[in-house]
Protein backbone atom coordinates (compact mmCIF):
# COMPACT_ATOMS: atom_id res chain seq x y z
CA UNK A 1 0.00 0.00 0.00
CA UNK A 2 0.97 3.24 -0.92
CA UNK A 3 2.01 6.00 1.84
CA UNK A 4 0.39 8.94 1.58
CA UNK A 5 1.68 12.84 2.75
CA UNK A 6 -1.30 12.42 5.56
CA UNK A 7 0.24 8.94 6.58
CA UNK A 8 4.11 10.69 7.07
CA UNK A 9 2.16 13.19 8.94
CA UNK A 10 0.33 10.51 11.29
CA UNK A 11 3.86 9.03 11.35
CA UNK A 12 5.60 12.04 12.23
CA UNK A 13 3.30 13.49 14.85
CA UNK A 14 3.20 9.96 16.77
CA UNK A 15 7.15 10.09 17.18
CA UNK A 16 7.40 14.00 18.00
CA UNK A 17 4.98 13.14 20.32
CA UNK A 18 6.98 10.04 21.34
CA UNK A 19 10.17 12.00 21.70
CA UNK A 20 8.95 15.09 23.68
CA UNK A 21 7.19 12.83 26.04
CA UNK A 22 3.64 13.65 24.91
CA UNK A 23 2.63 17.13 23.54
CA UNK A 24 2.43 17.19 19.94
CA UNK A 25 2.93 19.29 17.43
CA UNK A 26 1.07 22.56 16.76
CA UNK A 27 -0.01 22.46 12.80
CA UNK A 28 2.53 25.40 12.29
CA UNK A 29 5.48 23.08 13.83
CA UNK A 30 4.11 20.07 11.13
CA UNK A 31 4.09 22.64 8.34
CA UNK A 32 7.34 23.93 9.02
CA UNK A 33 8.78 20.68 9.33
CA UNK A 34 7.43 18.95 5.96
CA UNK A 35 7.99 23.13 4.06
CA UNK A 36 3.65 22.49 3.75
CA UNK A 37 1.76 25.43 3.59
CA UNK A 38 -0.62 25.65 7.06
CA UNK A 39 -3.94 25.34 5.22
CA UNK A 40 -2.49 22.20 3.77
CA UNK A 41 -1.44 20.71 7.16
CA UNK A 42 -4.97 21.79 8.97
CA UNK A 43 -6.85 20.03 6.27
CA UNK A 44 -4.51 16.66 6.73
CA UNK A 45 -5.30 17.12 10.22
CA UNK A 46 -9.16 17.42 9.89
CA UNK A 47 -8.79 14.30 8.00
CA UNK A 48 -6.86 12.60 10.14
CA UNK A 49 -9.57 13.38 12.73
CA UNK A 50 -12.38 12.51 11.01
CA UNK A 51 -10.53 9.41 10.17
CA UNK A 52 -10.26 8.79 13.88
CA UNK A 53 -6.41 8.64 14.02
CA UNK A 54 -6.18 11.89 16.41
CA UNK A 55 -8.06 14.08 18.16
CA UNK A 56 -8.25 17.40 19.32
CA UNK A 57 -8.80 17.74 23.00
CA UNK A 58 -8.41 21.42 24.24
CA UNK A 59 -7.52 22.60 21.53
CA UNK A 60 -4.18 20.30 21.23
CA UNK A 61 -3.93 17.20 18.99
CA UNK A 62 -4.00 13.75 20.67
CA UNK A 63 -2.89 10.56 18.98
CA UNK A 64 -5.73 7.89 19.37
CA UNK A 65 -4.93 5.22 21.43
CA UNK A 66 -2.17 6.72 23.56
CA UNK A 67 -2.14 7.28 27.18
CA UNK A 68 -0.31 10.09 28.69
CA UNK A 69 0.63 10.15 31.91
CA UNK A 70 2.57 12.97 33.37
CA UNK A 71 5.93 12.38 34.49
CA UNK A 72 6.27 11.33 38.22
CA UNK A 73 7.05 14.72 40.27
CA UNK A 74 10.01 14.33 42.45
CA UNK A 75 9.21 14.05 46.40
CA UNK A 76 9.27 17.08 48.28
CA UNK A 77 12.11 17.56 50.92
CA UNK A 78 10.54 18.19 54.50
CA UNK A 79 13.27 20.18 56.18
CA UNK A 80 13.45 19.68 59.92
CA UNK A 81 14.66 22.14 62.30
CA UNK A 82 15.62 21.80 66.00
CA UNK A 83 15.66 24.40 68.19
């Protein structure tokens, strides 16, 4: 089968997404990185929606079928003083 732009997209927004530990891309970031104009990234992106490969939630695009989880926050030191 034949990959399409939308498909390198998919594939490209998955690994940024990968690699920065789970924000993706804005559209401007994929159309900067692929030298697409933005009109032609946002309609990719609707159809990658509609296809049900991502989502937007909050206005940010989430790959379907991935879980984020925030990274673990580090404990917080109790100092202790004696007087």
């Amino acid at each position: 089968m034949r990959r399409t732009r939308r498909d390198e997209i998919y594939e490209w927004v998955c690994r940024y997404a990968d690699e920065m530990d789970g924000p993706t891309p804005s559209i401007h970031e994929i159309a900067l990185h692929f030298g697409l104009n933005y009109k032609t990234v946002y309609h990719h992106v609707l159809k990658l929606v509609v296809e049900g490969r991502l989502r937007q939630e909050r206005g940010k695009l989430v790959v379907v079928g991935s879980e984020w989880l925030e990274p673990p926050q580090p404990p917080v030191r109790q100092r202790h003083f004696d007087f």
